[in-house]
C-alpha atoms as a PDB file:
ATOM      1  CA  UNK A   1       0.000   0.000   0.000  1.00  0.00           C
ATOM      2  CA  UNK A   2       3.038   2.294   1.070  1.00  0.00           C
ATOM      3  CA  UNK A   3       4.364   1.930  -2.234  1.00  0.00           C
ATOM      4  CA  UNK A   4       1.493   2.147  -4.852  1.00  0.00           C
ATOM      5  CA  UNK A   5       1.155   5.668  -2.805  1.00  0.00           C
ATOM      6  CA  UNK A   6       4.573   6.822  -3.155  1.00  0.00           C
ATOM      7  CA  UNK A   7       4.243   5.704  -7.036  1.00  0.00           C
ATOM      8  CA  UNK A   8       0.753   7.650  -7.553  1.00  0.00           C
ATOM      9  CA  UNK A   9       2.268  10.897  -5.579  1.00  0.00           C
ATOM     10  CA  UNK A  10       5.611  10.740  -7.527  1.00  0.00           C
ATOM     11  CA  UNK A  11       3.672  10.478 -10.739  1.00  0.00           C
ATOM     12  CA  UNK A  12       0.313  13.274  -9.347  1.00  0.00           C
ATOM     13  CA  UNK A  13      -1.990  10.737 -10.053  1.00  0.00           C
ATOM     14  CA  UNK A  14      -4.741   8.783  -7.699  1.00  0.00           C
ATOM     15  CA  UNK A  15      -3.752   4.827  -7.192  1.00  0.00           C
ATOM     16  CA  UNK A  16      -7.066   4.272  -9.858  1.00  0.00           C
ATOM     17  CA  UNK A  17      -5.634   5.912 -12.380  1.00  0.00           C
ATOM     18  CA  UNK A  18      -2.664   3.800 -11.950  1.00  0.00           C
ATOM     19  CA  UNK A  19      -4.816   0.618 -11.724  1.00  0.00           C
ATOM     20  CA  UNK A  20      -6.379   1.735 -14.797  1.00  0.00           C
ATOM     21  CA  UNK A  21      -8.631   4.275 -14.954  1.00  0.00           C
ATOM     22  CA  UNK A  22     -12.164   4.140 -13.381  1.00  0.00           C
ATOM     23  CA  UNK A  23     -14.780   1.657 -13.889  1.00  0.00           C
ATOM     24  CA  UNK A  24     -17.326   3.761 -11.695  1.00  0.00           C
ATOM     25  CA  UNK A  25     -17.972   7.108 -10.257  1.00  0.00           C
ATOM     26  CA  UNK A  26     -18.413   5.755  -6.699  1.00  0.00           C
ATOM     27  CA  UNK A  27     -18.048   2.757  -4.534  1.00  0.00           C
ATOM     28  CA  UNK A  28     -21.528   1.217  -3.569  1.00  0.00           C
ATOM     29  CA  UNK A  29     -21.513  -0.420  -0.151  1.00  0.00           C
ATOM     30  CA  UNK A  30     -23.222  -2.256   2.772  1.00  0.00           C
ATOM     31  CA  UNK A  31     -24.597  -1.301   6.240  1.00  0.00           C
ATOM     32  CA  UNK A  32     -24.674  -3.277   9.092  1.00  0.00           C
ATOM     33  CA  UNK A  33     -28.428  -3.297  10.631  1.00  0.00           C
ATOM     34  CA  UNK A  34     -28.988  -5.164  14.046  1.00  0.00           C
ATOM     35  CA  UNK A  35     -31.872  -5.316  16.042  1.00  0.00           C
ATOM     36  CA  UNK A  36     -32.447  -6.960  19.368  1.00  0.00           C
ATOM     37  CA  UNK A  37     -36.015  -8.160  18.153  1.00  0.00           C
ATOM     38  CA  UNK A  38     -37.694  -8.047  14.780  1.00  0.00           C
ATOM     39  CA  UNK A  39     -39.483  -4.691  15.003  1.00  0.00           C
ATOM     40  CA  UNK A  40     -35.872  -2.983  15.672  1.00  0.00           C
ATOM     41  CA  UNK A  41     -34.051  -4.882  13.143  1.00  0.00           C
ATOM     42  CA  UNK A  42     -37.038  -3.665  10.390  1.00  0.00           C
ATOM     43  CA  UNK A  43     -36.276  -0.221  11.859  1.00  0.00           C
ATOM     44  CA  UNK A  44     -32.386  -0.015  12.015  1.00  0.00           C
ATOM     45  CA  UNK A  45     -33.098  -1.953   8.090  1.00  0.00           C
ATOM     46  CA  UNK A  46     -35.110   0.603   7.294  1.00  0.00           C
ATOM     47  CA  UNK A  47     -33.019   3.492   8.550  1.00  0.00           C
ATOM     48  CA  UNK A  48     -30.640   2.577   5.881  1.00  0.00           C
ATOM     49  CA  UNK A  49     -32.859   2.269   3.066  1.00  0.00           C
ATOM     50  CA  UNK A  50     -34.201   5.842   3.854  1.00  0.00           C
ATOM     51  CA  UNK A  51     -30.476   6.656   3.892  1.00  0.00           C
ATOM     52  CA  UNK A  52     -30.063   5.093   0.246  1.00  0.00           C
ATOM     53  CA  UNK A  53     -27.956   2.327   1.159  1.00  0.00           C
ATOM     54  CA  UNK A  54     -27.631  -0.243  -1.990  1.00  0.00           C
ATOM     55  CA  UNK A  55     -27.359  -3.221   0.369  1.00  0.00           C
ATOM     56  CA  UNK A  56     -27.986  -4.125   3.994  1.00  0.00           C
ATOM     57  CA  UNK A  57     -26.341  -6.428   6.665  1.00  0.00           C
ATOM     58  CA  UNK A  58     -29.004  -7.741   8.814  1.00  0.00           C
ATOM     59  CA  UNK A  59     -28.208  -9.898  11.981  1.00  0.00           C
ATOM     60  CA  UNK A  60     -30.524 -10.714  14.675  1.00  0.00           C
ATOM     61  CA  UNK A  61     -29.219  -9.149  17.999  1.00  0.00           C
ATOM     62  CA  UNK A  62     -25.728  -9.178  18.702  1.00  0.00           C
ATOM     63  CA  UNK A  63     -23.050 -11.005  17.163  1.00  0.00           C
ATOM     64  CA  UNK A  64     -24.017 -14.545  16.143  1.00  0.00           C
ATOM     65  CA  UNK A  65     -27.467 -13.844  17.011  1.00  0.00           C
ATOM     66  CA  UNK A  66     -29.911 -16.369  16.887  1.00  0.00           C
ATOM     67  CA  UNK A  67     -28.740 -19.224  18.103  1.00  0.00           C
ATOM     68  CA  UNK A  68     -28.244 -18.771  21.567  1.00  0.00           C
ATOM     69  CA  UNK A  69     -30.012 -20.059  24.246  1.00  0.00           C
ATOM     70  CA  UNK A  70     -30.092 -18.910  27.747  1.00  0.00           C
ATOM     71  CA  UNK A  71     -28.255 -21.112  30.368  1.00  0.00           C
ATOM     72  CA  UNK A  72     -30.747 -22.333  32.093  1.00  0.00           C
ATOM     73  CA  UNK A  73     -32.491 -23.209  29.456  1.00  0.00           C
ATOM     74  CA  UNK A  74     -30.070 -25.336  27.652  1.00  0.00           C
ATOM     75  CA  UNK A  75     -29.101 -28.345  28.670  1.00  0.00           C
ATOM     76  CA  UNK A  76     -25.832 -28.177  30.213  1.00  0.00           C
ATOM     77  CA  UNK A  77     -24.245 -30.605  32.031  1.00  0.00           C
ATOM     78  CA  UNK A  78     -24.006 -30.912  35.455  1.00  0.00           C
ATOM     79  CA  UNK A  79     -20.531 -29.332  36.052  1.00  0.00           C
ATOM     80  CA  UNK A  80     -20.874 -26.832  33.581  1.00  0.00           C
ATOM     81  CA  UNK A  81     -18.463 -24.167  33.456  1.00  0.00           C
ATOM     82  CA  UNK A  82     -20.116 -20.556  34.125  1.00  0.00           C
ATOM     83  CA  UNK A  83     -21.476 -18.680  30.691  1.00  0.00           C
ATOM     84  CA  UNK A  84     -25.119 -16.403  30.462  1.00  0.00           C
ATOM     85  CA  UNK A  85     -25.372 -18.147  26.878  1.00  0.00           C
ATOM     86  CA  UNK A  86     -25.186 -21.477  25.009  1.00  0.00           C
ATOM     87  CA  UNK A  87     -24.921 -20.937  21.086  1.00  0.00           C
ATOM     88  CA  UNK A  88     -27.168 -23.608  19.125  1.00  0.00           C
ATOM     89  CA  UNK A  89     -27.096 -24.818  15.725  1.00  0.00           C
ATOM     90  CA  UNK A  90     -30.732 -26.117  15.782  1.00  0.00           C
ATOM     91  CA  UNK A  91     -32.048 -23.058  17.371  1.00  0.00           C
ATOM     92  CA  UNK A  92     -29.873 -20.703  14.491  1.00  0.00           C
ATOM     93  CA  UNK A  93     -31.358 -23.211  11.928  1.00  0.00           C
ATOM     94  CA  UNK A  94     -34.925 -21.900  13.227  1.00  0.00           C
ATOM     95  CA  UNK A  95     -34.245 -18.462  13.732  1.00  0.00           C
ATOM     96  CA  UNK A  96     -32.967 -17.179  11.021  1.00  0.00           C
ATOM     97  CA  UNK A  97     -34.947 -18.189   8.391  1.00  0.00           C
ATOM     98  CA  UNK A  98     -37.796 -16.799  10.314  1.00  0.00           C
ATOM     99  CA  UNK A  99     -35.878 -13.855  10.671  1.00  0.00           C
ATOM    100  CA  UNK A 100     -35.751 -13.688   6.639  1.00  0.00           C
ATOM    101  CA  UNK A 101     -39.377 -14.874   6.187  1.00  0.00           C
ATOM    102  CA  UNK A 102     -40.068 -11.389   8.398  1.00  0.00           C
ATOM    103  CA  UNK A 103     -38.469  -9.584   7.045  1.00  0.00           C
ATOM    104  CA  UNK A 104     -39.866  -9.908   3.353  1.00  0.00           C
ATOM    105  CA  UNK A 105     -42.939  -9.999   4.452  1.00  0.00           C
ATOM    106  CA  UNK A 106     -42.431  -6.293   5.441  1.00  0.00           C
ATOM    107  CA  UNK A 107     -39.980  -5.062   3.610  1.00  0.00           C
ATOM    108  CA  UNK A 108     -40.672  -7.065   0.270  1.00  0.00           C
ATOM    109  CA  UNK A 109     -38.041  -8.093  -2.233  1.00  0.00           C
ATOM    110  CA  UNK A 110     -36.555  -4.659  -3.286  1.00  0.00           C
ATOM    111  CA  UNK A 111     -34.130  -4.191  -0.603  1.00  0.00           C
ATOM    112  CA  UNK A 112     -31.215  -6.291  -0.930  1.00  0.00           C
ATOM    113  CA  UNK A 113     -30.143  -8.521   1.884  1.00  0.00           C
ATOM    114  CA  UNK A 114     -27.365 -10.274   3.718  1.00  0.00           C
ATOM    115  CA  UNK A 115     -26.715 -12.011   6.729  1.00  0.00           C
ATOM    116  CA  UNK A 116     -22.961 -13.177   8.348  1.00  0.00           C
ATOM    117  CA  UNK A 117     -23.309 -16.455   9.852  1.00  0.00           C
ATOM    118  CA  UNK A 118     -19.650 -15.856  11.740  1.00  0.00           C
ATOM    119  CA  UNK A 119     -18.639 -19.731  10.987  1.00  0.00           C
ATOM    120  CA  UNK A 120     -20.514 -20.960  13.985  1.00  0.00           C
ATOM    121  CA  UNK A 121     -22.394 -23.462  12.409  1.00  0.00           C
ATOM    122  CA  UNK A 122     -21.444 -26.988  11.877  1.00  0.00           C
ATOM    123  CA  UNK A 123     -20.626 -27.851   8.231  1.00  0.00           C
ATOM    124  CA  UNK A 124     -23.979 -29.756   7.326  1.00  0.00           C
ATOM    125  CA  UNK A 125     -26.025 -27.260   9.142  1.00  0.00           C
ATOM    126  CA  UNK A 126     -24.333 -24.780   7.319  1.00  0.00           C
ATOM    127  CA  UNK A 127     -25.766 -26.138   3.641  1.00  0.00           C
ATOM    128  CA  UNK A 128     -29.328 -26.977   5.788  1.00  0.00           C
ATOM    129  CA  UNK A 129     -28.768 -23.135   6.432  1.00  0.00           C
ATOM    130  CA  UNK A 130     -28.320 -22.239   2.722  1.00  0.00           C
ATOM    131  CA  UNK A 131     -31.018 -24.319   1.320  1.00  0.00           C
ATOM    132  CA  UNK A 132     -33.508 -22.840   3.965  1.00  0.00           C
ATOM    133  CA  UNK A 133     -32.689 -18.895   2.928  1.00  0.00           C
ATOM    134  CA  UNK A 134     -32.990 -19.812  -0.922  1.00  0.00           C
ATOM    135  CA  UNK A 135     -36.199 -18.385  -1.522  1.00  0.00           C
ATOM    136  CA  UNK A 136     -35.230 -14.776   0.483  1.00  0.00           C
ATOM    137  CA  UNK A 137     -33.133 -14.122  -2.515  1.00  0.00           C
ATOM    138  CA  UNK A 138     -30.220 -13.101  -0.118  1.00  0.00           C
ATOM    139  CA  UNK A 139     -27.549 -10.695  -2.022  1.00  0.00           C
ATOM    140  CA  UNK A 140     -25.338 -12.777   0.115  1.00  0.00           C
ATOM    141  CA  UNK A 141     -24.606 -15.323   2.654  1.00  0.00           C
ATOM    142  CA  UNK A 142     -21.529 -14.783   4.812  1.00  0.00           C
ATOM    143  CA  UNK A 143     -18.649 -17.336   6.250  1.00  0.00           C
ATOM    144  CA  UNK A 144     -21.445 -19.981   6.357  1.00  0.00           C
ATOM    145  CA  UNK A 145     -18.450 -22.394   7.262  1.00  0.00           C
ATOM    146  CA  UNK A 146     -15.204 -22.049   8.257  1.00  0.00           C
ATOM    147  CA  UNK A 147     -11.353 -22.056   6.795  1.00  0.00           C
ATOM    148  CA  UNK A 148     -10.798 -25.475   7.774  1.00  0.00           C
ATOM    149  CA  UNK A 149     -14.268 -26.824   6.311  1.00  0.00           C
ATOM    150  CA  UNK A 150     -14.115 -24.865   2.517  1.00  0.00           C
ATOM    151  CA  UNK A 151     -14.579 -28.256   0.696  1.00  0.00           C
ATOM    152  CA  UNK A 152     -18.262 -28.125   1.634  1.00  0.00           C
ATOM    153  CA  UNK A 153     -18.714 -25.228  -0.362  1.00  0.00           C
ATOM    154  CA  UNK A 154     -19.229 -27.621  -3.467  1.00  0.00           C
ATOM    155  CA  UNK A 155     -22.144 -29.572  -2.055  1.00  0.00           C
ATOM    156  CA  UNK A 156     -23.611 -26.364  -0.668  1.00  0.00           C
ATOM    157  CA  UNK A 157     -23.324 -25.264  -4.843  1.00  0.00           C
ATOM    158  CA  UNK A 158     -24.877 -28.576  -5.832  1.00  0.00           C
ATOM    159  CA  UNK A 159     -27.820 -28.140  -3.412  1.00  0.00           C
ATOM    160  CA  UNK A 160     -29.146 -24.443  -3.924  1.00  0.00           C
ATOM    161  CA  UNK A 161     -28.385 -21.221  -5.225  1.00  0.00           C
ATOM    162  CA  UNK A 162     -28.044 -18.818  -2.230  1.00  0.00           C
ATOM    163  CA  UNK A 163     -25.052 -16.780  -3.137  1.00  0.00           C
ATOM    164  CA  UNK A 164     -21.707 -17.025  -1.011  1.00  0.00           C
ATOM    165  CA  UNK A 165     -18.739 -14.785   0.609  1.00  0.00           C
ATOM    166  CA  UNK A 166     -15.976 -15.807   2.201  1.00  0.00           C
ATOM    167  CA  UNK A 167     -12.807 -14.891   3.231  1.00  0.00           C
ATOM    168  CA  UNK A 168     -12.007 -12.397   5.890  1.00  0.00           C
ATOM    169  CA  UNK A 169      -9.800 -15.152   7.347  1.00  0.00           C
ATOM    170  CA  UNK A 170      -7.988 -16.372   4.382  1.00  0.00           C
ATOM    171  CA  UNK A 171      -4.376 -15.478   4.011  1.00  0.00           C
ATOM    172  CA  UNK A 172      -2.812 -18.302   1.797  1.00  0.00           C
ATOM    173  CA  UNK A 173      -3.873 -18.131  -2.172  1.00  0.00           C
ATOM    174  CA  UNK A 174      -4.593 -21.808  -2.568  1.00  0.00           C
ATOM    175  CA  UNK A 175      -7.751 -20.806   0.401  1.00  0.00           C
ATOM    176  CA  UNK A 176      -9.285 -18.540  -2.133  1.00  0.00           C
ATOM    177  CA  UNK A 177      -8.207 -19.659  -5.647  1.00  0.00           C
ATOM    178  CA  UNK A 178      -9.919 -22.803  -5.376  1.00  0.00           C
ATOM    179  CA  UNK A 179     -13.064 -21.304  -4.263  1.00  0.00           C
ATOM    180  CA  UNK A 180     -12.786 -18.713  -7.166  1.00  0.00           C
ATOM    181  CA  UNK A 181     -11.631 -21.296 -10.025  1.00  0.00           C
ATOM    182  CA  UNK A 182     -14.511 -23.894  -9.453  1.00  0.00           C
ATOM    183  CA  UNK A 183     -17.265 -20.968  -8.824  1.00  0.00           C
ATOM    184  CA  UNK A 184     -18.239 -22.264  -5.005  1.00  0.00           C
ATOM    185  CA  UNK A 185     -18.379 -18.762  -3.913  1.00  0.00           C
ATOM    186  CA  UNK A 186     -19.856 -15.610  -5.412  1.00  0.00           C
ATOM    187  CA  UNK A 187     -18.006 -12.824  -3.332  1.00  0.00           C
ATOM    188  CA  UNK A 188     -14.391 -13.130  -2.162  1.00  0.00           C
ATOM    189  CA  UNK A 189     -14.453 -11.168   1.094  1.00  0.00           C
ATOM    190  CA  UNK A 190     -10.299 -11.106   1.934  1.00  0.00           C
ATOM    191  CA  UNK A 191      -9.203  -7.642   3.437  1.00  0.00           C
ATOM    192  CA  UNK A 192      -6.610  -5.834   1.435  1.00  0.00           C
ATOM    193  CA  UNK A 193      -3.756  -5.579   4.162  1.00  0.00           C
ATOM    194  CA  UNK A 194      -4.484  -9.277   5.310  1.00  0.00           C
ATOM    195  CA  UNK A 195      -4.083 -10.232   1.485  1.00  0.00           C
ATOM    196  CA  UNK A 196      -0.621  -8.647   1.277  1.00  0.00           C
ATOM    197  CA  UNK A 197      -1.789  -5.130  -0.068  1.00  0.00           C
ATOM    198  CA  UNK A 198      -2.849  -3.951  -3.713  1.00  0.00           C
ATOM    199  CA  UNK A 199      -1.031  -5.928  -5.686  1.00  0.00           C
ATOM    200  CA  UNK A 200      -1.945  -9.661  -4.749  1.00  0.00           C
ATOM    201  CA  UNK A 201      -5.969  -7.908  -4.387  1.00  0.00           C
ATOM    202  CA  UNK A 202      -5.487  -6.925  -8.050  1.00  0.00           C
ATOM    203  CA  UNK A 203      -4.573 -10.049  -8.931  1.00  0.00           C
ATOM    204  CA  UNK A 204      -7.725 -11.494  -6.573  1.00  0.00           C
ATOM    205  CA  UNK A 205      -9.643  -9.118  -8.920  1.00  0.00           C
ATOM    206  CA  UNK A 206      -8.443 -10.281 -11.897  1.00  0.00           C
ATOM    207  CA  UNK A 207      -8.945 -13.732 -11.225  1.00  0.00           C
ATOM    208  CA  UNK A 208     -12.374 -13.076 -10.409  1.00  0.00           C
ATOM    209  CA  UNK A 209     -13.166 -11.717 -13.562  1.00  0.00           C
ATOM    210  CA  UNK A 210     -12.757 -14.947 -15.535  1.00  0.00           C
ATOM    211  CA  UNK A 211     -14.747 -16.746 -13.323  1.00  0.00           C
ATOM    212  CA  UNK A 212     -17.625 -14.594 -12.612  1.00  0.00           C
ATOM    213  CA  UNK A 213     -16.792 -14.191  -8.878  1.00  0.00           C
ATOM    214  CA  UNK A 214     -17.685 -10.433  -7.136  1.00  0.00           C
ATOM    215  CA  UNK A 215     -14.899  -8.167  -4.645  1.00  0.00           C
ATOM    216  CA  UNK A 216     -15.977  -7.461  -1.680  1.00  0.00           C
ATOM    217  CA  UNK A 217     -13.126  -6.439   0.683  1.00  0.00           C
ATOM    218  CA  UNK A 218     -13.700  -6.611   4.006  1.00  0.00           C
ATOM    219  CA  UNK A 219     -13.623  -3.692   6.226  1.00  0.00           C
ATOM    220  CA  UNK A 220     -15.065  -4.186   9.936  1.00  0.00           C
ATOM    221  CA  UNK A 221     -15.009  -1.916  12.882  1.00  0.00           C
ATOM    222  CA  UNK A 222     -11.408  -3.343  13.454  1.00  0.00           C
ATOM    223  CA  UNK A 223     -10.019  -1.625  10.495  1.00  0.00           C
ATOM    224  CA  UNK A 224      -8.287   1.348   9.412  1.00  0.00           C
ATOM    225  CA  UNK A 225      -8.841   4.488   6.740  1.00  0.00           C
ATOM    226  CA  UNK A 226      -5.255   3.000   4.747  1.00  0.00           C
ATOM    227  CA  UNK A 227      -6.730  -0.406   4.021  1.00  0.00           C
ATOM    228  CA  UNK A 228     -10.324   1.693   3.476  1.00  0.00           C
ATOM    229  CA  UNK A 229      -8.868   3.677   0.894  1.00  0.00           C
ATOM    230  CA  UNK A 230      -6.202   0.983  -0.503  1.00  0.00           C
ATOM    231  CA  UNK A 231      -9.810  -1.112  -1.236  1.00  0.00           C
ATOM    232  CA  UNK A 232     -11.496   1.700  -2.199  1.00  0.00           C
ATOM    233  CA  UNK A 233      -8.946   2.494  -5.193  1.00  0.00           C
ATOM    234  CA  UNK A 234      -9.448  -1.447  -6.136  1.00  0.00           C
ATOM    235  CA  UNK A 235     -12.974  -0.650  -5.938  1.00  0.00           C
ATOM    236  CA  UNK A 236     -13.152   1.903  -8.648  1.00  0.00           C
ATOM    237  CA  UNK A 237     -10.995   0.457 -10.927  1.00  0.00           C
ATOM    238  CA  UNK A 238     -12.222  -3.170 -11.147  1.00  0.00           C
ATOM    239  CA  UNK A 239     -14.517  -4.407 -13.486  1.00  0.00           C
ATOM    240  CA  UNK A 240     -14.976  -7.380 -10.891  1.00  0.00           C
ATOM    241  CA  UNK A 241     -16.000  -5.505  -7.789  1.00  0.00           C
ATOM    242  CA  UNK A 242     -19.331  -6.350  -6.112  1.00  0.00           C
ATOM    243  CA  UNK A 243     -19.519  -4.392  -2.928  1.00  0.00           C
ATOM    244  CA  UNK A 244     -17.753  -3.053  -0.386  1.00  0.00           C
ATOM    245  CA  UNK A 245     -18.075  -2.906   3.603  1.00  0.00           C
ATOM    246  CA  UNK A 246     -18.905   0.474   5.101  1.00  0.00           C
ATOM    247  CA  UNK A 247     -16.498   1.309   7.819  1.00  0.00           C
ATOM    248  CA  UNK A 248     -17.194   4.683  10.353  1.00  0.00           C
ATOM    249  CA  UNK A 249     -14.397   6.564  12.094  1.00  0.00           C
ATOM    250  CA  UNK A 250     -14.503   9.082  14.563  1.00  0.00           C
ATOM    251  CA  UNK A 251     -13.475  12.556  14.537  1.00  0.00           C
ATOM    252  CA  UNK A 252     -10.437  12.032  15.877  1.00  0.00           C
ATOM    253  CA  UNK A 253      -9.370   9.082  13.707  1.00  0.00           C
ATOM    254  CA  UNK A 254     -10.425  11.284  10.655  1.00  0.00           C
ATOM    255  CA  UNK A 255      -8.402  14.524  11.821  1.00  0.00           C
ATOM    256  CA  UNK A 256      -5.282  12.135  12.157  1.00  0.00           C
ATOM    257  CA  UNK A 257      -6.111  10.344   8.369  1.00  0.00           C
ATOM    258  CA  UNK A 258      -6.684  14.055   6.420  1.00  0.00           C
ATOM    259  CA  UNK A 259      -8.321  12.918   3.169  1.00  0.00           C
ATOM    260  CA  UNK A 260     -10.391   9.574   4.127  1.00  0.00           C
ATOM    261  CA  UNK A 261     -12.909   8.758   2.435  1.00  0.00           C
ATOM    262  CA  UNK A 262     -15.978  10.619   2.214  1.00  0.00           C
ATOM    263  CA  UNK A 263     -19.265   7.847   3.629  1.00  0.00           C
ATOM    264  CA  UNK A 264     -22.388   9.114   2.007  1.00  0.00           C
ATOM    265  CA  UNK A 265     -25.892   8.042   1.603  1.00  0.00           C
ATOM    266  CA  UNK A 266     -24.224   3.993   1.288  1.00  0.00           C
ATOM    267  CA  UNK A 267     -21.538   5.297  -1.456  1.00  0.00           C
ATOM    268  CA  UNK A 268     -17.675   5.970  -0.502  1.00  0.00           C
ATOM    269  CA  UNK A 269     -16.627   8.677  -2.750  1.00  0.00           C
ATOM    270  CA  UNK A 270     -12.485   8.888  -3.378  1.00  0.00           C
ATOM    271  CA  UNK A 271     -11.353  12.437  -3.950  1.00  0.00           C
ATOM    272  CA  UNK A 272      -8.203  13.161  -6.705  1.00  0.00           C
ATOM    273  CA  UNK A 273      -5.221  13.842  -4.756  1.00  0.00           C
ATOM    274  CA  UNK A 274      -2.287  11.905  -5.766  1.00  0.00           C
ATOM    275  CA  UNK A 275      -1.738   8.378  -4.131  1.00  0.00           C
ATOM    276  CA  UNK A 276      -4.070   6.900  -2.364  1.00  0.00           C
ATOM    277  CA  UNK A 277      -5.430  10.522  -1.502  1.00  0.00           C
ATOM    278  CA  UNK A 278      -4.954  10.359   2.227  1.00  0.00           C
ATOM    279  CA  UNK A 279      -1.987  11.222   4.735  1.00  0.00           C
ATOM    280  CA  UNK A 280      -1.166  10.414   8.183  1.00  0.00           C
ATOM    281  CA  UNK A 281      -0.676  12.742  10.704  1.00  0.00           C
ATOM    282  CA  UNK A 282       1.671  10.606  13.008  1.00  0.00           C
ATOM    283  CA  UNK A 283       1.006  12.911  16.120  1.00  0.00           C
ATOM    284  CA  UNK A 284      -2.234  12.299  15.980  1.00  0.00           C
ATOM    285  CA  UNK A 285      -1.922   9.033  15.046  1.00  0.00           C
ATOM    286  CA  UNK A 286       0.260   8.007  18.007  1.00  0.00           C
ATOM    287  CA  UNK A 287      -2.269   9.799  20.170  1.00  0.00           C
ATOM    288  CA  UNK A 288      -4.874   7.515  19.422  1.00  0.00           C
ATOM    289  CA  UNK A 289      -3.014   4.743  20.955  1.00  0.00           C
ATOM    290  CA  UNK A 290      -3.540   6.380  24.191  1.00  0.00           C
ATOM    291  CA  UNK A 291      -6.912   6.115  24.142  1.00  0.00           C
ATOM    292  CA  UNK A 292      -9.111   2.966  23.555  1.00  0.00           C
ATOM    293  CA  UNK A 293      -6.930   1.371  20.587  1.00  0.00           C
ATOM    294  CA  UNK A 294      -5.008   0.558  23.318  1.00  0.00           C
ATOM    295  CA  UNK A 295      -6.912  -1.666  25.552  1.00  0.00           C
ATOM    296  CA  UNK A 296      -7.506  -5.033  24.383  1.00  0.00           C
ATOM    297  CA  UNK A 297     -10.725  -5.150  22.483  1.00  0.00           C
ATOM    298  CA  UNK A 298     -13.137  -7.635  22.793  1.00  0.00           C
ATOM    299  CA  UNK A 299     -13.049 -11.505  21.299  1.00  0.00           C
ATOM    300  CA  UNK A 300     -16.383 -12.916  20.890  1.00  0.00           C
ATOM    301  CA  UNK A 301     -15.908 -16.336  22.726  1.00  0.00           C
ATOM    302  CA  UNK A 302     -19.383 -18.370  22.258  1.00  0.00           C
ATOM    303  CA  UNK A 303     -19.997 -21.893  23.420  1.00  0.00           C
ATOM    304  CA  UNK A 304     -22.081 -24.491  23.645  1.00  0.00           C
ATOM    305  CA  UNK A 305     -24.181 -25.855  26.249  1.00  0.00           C
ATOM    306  CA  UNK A 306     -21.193 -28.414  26.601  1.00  0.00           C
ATOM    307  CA  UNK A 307     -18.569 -25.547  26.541  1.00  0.00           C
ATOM    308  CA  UNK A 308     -17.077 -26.324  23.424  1.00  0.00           C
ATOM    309  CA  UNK A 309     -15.836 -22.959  21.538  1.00  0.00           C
ATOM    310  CA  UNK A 310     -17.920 -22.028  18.881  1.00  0.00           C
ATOM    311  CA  UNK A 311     -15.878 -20.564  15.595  1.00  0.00           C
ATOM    312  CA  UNK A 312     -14.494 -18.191  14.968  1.00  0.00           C
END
């Protein structure tokens, strides 16, 4: 990323000129709606669609929701170790789908939809899971398995046509090129900086053209405005690009990034200053570390009732 800026400032062009030229005049992406119930996921849903967001996230309470069943109502053994919550499969396999079902029933089939399923469930529930959301017409489904379990992704192809991302986790080429080669997934979802930076992603992106596979780097609260603009600049000058994950910063982060990306209305627009069109104050920067960046974050650690971890 470092050096694809110091190329496009050198030569007083943005990184997507470099790249190419641009394919698009902005970078459509997707919210994340939550709700804790069904009424306030509709409403946080339809927050978004007022907003004119292209595509939607929706997840059913907190992360992983849906499949998680107080503890004493699960049944837990008798020496159980101490949790509030046991995580599912049968009770996700319920849930969501219902969730869907809801939520076309109010919201009808213009809105597009997607859902992250986090790798929790078990590899056959996780193609149950995909056959049972087939008739929402999902934009996509999201790490429905995990690394480990990617060979399922061809019987989940065989069975149904709910569309597919994966790959926040992936690091390795032969995770994603087999995926992308054999068309078992419809969005590759591996974040630029994870990847290696712009140059393996434009290869990603090339790949994925001759295969019919979608971009759609992923962002997350846990990332930064370099890898948001470094995917950003991929964004507008692929011809394979999909969708991209919103990502908010705060004031502070922004002062310290001068020239992030401007977040409107669901579309990140780049501006044309040379490079990657932002610079880092490292003052500011370092300042930031003094201040919740530095305290460990939290790790999602779900179980079930038996206290085995769930993935991720």
């Amino acid at each position: 990323m470092a050096l694809w800026d110091i190329k496009g400032k050198e030569a007083g062009m943005p990184v997507y000129q470099l790249l190419g030229g641009a394919c698009r005049s902005a970078v459509p992406c997707y919210a994340h709606a939550g709700g804790s119930d069904l009424e306030a996921l509709v409403d946080d849903i339809q927050r978004y669609i007022d907003e004119g967001w292209p595509v939607i996230r929706c997840q059913l309470g907190g992360y992983g929701g849906g499949g998680f069943i107080e503890s004493e109502k699960a049944q837990r053994p008798k020496n159980a170790w101490p949790q509030n919550y046991a995580f599912d499969d049968e009770a996700y396999l319920e849930s969501i789908p219902k969730m869907f079902e809801f939520l076309r029933k109010r919201l009808g089939f213009g809105p597009k939809l997607t859902h992250d399923v986090h790798e929790h469930l078990r590899p056959q529930n996780a193609v149950q899971l995909s056959k049972l959301l087939e008739p929402y017409r999902l934009y996509f489904l999201e790490d429905v398995l995990a690394p480990e379990q990617i060979e399922w992704y061809r019987m989940i192809r065989e069975q149904c046509t709910t569309p597919q991302a994966m790959g926040e986790l992936f690091v390795n080429p032969m995770e994603y090129m087999p995926l992308i080669r054999d068309r078992l997934i419809d969005y590759i979802r591996v974040r630029v900086s994870k990847a290696g930076g712009i140059t393996p992603c434009r290869k990603i992106a090339a790949l994925c053209e001759w295969f019919g596979v979608q971009t759609a780097w992923q962002e997350g609260g846990d990332n930064d405005p370099v890898n948001q603009a470094a995917a950003m600049h991929l964004d507008i000058s692929s011809t394979s690009f999909g969708i991209q994950e919103e990502n908010g910063f705060s004031p502070a982060e922004r002062d310290a990034f001068p020239g992030i990306a401007v977040l409107e209305g669901g579309y990140l627009y780049p501006n044309d200053q040379p490079g990657l069109g932002i610079n880092i104050d490292e003052e500011k920067a370092a300042a930031l570390m003094d201040g919740p960046a530095k305290r460990p974050g939290f790790a999602a650690e779900d179980r079930r009732a038996d206290g085995s971890v769930v993935r991720p």
